[in-house]
Protein backbone atom coordinates (compact mmCIF):
# COMPACT_ATOMS: atom_id res chain seq x y z
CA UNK A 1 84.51 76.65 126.73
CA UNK A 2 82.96 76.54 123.48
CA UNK A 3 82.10 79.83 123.55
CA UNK A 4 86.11 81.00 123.78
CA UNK A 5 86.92 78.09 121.23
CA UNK A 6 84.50 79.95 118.50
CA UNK A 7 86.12 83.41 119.89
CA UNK A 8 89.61 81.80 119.28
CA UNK A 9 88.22 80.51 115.58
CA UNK A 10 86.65 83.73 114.24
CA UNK A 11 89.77 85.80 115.18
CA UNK A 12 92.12 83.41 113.46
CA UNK A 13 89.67 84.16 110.07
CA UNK A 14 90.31 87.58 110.98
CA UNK A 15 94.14 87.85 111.22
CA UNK A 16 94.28 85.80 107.91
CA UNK A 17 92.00 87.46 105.80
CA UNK A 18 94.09 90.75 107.09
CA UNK A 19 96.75 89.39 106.49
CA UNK A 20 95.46 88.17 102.90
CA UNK A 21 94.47 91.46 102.10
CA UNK A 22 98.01 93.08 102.76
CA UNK A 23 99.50 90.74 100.81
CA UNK A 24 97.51 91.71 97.89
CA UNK A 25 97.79 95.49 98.22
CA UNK A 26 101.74 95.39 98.58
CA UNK A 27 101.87 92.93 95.57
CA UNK A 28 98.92 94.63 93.40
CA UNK A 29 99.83 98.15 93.68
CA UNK A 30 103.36 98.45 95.28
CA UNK A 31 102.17 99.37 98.47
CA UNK A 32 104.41 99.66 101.85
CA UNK A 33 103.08 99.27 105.29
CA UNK A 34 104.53 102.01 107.67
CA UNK A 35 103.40 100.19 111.18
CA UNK A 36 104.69 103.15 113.19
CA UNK A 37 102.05 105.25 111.64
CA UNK A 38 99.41 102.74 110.55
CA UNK A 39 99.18 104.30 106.93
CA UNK A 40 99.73 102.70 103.83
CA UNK A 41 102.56 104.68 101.58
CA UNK A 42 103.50 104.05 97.90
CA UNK A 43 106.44 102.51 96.29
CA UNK A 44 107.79 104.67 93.37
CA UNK A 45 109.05 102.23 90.71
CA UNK A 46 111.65 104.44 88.33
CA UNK A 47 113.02 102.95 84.91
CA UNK A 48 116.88 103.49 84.77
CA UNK A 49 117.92 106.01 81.81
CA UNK A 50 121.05 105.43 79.79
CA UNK A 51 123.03 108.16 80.56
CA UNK A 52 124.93 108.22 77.92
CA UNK A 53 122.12 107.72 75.82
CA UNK A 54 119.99 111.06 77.02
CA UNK A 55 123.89 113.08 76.63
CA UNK A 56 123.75 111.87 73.00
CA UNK A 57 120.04 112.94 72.15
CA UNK A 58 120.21 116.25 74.12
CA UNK A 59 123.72 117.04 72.15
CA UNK A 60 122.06 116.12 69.02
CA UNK A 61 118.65 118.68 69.52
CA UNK A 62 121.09 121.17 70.59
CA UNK A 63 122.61 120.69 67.02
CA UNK A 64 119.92 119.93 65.43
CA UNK A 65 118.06 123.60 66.75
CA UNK A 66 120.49 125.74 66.00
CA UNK A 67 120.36 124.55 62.36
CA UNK A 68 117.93 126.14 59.78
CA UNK A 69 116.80 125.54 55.44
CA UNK A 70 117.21 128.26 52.83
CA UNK A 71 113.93 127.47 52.00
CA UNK A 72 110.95 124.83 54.04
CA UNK A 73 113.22 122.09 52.93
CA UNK A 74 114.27 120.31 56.15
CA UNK A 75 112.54 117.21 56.98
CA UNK A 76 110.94 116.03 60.15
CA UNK A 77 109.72 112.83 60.62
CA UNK A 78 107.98 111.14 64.14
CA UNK A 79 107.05 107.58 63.56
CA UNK A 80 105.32 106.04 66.47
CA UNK A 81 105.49 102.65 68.07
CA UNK A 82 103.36 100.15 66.36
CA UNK A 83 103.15 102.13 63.56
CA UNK A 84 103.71 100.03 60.68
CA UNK A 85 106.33 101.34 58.26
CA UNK A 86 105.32 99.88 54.86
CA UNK A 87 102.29 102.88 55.42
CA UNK A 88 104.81 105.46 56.35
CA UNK A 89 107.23 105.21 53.31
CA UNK A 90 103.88 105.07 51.13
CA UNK A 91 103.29 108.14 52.71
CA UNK A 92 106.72 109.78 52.13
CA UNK A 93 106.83 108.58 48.54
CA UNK A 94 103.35 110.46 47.79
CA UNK A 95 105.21 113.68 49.23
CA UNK A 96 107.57 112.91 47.08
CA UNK A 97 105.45 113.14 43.96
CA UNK A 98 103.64 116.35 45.68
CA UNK A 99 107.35 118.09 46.12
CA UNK A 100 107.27 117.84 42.87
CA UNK A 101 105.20 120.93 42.07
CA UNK A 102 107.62 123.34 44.40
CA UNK A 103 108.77 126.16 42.03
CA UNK A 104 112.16 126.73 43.06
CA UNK A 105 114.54 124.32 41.48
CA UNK A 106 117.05 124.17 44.21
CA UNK A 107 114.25 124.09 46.95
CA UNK A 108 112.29 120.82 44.86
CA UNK A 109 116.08 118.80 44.29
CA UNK A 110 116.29 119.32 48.23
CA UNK A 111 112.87 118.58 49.41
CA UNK A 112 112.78 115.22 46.71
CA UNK A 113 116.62 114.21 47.69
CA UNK A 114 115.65 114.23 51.57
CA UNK A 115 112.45 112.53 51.23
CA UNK A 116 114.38 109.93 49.07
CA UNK A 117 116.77 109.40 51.78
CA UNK A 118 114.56 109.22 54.52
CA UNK A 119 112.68 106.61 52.41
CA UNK A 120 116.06 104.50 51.95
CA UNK A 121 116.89 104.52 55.37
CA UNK A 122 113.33 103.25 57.08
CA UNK A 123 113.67 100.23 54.31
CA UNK A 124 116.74 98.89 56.28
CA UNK A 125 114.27 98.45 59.42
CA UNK A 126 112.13 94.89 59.65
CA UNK A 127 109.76 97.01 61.85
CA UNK A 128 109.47 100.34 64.19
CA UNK A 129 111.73 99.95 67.12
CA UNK A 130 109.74 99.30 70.25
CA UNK A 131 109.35 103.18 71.11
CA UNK A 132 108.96 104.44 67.60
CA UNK A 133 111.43 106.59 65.81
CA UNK A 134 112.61 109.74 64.71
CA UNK A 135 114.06 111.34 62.23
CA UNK A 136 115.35 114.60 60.70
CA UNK A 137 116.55 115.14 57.00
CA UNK A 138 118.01 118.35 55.01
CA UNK A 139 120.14 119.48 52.53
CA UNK A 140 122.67 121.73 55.15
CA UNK A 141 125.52 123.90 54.13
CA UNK A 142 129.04 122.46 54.82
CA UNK A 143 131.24 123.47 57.88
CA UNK A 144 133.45 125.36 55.35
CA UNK A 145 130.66 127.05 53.71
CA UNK A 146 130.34 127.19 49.93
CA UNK A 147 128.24 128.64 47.48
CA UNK A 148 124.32 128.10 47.06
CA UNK A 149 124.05 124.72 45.81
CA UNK A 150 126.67 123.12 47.64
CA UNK A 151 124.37 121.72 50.24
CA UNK A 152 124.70 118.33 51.60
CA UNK A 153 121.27 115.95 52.59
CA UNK A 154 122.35 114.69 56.34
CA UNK A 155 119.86 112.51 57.72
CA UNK A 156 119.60 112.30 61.79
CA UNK A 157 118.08 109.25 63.32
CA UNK A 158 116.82 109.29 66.83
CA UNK A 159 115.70 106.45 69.41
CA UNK A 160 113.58 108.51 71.34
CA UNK A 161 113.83 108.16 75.27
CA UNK A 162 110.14 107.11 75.78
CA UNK A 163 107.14 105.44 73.87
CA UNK A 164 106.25 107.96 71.16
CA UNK A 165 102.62 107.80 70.59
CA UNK A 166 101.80 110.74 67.29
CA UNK A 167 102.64 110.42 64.23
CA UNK A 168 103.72 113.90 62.50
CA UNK A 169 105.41 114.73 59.39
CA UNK A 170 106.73 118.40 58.31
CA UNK A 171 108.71 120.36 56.04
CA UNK A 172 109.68 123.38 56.97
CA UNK A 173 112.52 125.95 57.20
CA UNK A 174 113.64 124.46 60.45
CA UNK A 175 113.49 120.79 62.72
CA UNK A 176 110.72 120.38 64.39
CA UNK A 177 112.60 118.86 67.73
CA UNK A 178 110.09 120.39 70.43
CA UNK A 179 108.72 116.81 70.99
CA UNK A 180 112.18 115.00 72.15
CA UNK A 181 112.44 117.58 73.76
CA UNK A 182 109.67 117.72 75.88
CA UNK A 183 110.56 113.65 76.51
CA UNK A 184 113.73 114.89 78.12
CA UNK A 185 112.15 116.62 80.50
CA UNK A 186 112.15 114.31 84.09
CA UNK A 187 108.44 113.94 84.85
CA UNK A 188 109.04 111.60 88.16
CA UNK A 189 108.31 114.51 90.68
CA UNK A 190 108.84 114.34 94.15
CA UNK A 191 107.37 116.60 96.69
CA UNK A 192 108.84 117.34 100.17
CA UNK A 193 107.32 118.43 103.21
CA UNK A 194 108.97 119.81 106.41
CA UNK A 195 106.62 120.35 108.94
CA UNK A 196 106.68 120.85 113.20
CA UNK A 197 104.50 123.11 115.17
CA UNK A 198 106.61 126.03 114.21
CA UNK A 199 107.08 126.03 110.54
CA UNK A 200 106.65 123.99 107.67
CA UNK A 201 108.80 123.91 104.50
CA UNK A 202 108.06 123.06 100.80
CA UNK A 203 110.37 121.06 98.18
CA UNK A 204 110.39 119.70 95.20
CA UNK A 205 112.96 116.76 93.40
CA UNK A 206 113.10 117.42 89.38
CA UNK A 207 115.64 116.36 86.87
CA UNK A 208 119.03 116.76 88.05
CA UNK A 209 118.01 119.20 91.72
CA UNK A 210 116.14 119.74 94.69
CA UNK A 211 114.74 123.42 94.89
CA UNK A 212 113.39 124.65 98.07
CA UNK A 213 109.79 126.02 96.93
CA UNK A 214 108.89 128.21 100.29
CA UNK A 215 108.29 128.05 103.61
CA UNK A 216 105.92 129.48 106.66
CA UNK A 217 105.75 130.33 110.14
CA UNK A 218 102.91 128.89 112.14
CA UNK A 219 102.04 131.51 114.61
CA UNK A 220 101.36 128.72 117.36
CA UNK A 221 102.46 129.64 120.65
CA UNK A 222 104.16 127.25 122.78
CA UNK A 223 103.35 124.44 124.97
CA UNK A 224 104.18 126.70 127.83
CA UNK A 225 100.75 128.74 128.76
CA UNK A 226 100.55 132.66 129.39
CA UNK A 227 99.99 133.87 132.87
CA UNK A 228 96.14 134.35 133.72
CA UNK A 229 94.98 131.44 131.61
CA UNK A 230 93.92 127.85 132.30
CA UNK A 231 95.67 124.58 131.29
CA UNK A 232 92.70 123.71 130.17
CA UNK A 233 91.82 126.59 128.14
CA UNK A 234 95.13 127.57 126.53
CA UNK A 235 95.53 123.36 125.35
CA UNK A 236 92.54 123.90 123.59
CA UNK A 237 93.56 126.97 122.11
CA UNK A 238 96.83 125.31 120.87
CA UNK A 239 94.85 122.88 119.23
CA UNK A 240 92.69 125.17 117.62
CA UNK A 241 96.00 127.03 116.04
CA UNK A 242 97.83 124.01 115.33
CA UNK A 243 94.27 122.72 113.32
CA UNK A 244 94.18 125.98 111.83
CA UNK A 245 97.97 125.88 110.59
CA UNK A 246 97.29 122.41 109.56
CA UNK A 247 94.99 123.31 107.08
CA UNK A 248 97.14 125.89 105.96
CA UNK A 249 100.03 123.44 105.47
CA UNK A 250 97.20 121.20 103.44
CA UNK A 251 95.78 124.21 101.30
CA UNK A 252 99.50 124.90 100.22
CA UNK A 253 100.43 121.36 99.74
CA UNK A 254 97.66 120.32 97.37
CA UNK A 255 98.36 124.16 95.33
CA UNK A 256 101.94 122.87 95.01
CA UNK A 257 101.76 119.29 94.59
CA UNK A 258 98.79 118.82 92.60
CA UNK A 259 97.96 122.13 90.76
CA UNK A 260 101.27 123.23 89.64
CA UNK A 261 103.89 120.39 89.95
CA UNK A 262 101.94 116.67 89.67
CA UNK A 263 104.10 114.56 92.23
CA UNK A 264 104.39 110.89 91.79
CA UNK A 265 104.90 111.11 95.73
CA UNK A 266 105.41 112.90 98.66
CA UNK A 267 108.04 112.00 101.71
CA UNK A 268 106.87 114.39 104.71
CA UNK A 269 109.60 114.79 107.26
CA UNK A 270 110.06 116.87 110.41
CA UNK A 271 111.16 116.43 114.64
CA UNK A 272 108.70 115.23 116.97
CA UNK A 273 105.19 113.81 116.42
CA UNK A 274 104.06 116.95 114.40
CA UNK A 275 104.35 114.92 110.86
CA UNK A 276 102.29 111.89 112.42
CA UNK A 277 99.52 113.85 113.96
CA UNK A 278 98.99 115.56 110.48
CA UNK A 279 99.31 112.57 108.17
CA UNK A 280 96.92 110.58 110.78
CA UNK A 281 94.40 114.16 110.80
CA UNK A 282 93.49 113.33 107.09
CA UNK A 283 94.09 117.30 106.28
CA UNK A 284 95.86 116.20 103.11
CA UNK A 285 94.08 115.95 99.71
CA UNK A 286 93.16 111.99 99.36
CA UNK A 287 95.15 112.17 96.31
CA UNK A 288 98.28 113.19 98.32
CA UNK A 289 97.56 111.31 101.38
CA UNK A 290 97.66 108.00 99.15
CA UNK A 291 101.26 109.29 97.49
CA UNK A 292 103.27 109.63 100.59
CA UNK A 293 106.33 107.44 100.26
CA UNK A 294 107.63 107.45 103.54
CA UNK A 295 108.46 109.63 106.93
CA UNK A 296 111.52 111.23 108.25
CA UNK A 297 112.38 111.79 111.30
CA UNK A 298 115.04 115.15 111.41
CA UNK A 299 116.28 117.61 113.28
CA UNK A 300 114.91 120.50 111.27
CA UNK A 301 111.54 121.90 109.41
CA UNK A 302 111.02 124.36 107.05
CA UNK A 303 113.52 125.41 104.21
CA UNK A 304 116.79 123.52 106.11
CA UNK A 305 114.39 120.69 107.18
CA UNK A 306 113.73 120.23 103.08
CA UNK A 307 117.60 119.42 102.32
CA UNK A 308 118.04 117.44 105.45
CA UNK A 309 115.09 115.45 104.50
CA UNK A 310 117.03 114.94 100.83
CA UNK A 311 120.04 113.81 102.41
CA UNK A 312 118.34 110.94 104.63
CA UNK A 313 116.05 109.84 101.50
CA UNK A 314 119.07 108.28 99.39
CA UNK A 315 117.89 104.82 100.76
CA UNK A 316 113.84 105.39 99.89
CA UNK A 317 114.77 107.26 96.11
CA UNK A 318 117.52 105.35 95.35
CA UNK A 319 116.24 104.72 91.74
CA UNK A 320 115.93 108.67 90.78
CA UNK A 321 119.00 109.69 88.88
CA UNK A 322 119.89 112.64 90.87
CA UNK A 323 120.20 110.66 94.00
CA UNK A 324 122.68 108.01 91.87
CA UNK A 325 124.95 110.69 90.68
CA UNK A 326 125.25 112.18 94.29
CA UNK A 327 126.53 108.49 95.66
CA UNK A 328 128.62 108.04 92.36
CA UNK A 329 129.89 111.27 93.17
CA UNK A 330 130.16 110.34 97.06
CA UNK A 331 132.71 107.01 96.38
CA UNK A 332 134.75 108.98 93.89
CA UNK A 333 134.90 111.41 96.86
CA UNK A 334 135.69 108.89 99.12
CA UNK A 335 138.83 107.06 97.04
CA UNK A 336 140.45 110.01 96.46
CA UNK A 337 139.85 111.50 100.63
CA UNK A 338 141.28 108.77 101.84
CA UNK A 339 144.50 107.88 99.43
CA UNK A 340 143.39 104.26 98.41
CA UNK A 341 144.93 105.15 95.07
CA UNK A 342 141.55 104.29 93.25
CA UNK A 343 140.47 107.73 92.40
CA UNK A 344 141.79 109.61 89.62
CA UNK A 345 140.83 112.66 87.69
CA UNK A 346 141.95 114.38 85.10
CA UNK A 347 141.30 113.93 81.20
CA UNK A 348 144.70 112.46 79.81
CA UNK A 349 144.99 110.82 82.93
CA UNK A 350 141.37 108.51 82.82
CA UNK A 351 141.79 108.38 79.27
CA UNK A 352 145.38 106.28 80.10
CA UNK A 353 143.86 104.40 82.78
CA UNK A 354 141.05 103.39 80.46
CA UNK A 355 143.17 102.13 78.06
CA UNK A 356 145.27 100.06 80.14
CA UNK A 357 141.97 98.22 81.55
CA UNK A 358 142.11 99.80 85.18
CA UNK A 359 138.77 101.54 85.15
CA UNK A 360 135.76 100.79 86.81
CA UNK A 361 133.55 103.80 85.68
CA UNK A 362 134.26 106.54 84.40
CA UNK A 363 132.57 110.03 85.45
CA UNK A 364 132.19 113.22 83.06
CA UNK A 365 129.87 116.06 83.05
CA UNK A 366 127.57 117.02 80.49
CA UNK A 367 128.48 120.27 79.61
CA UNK A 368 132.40 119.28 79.18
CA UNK A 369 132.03 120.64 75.93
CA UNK A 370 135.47 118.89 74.09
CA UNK A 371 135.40 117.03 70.98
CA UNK A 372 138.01 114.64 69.86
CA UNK A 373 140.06 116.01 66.47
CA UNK A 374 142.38 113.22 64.83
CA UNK A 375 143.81 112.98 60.85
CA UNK A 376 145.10 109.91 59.77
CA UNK A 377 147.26 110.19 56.55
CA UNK A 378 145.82 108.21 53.77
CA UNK A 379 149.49 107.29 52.62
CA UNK A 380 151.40 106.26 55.75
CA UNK A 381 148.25 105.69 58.42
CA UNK A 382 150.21 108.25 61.01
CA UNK A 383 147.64 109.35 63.08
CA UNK A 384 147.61 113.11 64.41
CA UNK A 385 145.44 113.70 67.42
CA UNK A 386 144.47 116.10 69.98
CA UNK A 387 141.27 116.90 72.28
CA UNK A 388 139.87 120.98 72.02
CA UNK A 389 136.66 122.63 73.05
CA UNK A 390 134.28 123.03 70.38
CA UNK A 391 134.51 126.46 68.98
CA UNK A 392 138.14 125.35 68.15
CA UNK A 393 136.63 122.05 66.08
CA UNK A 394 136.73 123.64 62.72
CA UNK A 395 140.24 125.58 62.89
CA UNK A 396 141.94 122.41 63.97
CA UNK A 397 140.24 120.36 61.47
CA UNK A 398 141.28 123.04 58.85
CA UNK A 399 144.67 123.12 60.09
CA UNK A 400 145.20 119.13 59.80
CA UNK A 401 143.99 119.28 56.16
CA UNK A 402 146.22 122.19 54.79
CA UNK A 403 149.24 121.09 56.54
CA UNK A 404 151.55 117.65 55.33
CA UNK A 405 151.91 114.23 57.08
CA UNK A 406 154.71 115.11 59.97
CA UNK A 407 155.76 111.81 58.58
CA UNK A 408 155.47 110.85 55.03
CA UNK A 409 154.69 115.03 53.99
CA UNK A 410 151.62 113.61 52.37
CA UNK A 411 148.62 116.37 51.86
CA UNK A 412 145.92 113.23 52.10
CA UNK A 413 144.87 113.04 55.36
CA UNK A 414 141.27 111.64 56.56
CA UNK A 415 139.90 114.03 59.04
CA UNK A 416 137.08 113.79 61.96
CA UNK A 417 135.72 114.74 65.13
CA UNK A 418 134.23 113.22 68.20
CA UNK A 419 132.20 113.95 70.90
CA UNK A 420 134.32 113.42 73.84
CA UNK A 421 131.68 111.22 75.65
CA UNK A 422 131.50 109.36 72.29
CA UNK A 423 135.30 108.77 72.11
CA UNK A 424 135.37 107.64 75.86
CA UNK A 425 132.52 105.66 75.27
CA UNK A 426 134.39 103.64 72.92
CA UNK A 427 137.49 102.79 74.84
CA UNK A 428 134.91 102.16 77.66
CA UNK A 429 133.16 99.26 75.75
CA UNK A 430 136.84 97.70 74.93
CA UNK A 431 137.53 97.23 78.60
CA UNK A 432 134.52 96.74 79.87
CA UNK A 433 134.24 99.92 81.92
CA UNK A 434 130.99 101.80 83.11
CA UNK A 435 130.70 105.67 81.76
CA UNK A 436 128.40 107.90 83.27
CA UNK A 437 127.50 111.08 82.28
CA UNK A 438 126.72 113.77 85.47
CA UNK A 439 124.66 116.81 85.39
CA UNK A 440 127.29 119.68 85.70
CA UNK A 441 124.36 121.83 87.00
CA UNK A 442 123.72 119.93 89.86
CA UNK A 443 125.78 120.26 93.40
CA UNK A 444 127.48 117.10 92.78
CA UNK A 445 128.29 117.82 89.42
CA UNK A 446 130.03 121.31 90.36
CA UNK A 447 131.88 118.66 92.63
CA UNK A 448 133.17 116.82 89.82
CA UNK A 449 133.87 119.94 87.95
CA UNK A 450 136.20 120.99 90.58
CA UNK A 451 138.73 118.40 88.95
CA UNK A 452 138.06 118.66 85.65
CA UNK A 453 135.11 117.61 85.09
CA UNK A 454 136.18 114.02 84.18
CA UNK A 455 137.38 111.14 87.01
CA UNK A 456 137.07 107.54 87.22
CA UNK A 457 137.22 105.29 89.92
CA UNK A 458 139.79 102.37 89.41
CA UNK A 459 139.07 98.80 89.79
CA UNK A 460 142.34 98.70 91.93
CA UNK A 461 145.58 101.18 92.83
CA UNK A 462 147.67 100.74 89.62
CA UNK A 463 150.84 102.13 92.02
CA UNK A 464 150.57 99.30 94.61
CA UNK A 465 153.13 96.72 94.43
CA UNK A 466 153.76 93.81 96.62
């Protein structure tokens, strides 16, 4: 009796220092517990991007690239976080007094002017932002041209995406915008596998797509033996092949995963037992076998087996950005499908709807390409208006400033242009809506460009009456 009593004691210390220890893992490092498989798989933790935000920056490099000095006059400026900015205008001001010995006249009044700007801009900051800052500086020609000497200094400032950890200052006959760039770029990598005894299939989620990567054939013969051989024997020569093509799958999995494209994690999907008996035969790479996020279970391996295994993840990836445009993309989908008169599309349409406070979000793809032209006449205040693609931006600003009021026949009107995600951004904030921009690139976003590119989903049907 006191033998089973001490039993019954030193397996309850047991269970709770087991339990103990789990505890700690999924709170220390994010861990899961998959009890089906007895491995331990890792939670991906994904900071949310501002859409609109990332639109606005990758608009702006785009601009920014395509623009270039008469001379290495254009400014470029990374600050980064923590750096203290009383030490970087010091620094600016001694180019400054350096510019000073440029020989060209034109060239040193540019140089000096955009330093001096840049200078006058960081003093209106207490302190760096949190992630550092960027900026870009230059004497440009105007959109209407004019003759050397006409130039005007622009300066560009730019919260960049993620912490920004160099410091680098040039002058040059271009911007130096490889760095945002490079920020842009999605680094939270996720690998797919697709594996059964037959074939096994290779993916990869980046940015704003999944992209099959390859697939194989196993050459293991079925569970069904050949005439003339033994249960015994051909079972063991099953396992041999299937051992063999594991290692195969392995070899091409850490090459993938861990050479070329550094995964933050790795879902492995597939029918039958196949996927368990290979995660629980160790033939990964330790460094992959502790990144698995989770298991499928699906109909399919290989290549189709990879986009199935996409599909079923929404729940597991719901944080990656690609996987919140699809369902964003889904309920617009599903408003219009089923006639609850909450889906609308259409630019003039959502741009209505927005203004009379019956959006819920708004959805537009990034390579819409309009801008927002309006003159309002400095006599009367009549406001002319209209929305055109952006090779027509200059010819309709032109046309508003040599042609009179339609009201007053003034010839002093005040003339700009917007971004269209910028304009809809701002009736947005009025009433409170959501705007998201969607990657036209992606399947989902070809979705949305199959009504224009622009839709919203209402916060109720504005044609219902009771």
């Amino acid at each position: 009796m006191l033998v089973e009593n001490r039993l019954k004691i030193m397996m309850s210390i047991i269970i709770f220092d087991e339990l103990w220890f789990t505890n700690k893992l999924f709170n220390q490092y994010g861990l899961i517990s998959d009890d089906k498989d007895k491995h331990w798989m890792v939670k991906i933790n994904i900071e949310k991007q501002d859409s609109v935000k990332l639109y606005r920056i990758r608009k702006t490099l785009e601009e920014l690239s395509k623009k270039s000095g008469r001379g290495t006059e254009l400014i470029s400026v990374y600050i980064p976080k923590g750096k203290q900015l009383h030490e970087i205008i010091s620094s600016l001001q001694q180019e400054q007094g350096t510019a000073d010995n440029i020989k060209s006249d034109l060239t040193r009044s540019h140089v000096v002017d955009s330093l001096g700007k840049v200078v006058q801009r960081l003093k209106m900051f207490k302190k760096t932002p949190d992630r550092g800052l960027v900026m870009f500086c230059g004497a440009l020609p105007q959109e209407e041209g004019g003759p050397l000497g006409s130039e005007v200094v622009t300066v560009w400032e730019i919260d960049p995406p993620k912490d920004l950890n160099q410091y680098l200052y040039r002058c040059d006959d271009h911007f130096h915008v490889d760095i945002l760039k490079d920020m842009l770029k999605d680094d939270n990598l996720i690998g797919f596998l697709a594996i059964d005894a037959k074939d096994a299939g290779w993916g990869l989620l980046h940015g704003d797509k999944i992209e099959v990567l390859s697939q194989t054939g196993s050459g293991v013969a079925g569970k069904h033996r050949q005439g003339g051989q033994s249960a015994k024997r051909f079972q063991k020569l099953r396992e041999m092949e299937l051992s063999y093509f594991y290692n195969r799958v392995a070899q091409t999995t850490r090459e993938y995963f861990i050479d070329i494209y550094p995964v933050k994690g790795l879902i492995i999907s597939g029918p039958g037992p196949t996927k368990e008996d290979f995660i629980n035969g160790n033939y990964l790479e330790y460094r992959l076998q502790n990144n698995i996020i989770n298991t499928i279970d699906a109909g399919y391996a290989g290549a189709e087996g990879i986009r199935e295994a996409f599909v079923k993840s929404g729940d597991i990836l719901g944080n990656f950005r690609l996987v919140e445009e699809k369902k964003m993309i889904e309920n617009l989908f599903r408003e219009i499908n089923t006639n609850t008169g909450k889906g609308a599309y259409g630019l003039q349409e959502v741009i209505e709807y927005l203004k009379n406070n019956v959006v819920q979000m708004v959805l537009i793809t990034d390579n819409t390409n309009l801008h927002r032209v309006d003159a309002e006449c400095r006599r009367c205040k009549h406001i002319q208006e209209e929305i055109v693609e952006r090779q027509l931006v200059i010819p309709k600003k032109t046309e508003y400033k040599n042609n009179p009021c339609p009201e007053c026949n003034a010839m002093d009107a005040e003339v700009n242009e917007q971004d269209i995600v910028d304009y809809l951004e701002i009736i947005a904030a009025k009433t409170g809506s959501q705007l998201e921009v969607i990657s036209g690139s992606a399947e989902h976003g070809s979705m949305l460009a199959s009504l224009g590119k622009v839709a919203a989903i209402l916060r109720y049907n504005p044609g219902y009456s009771k």
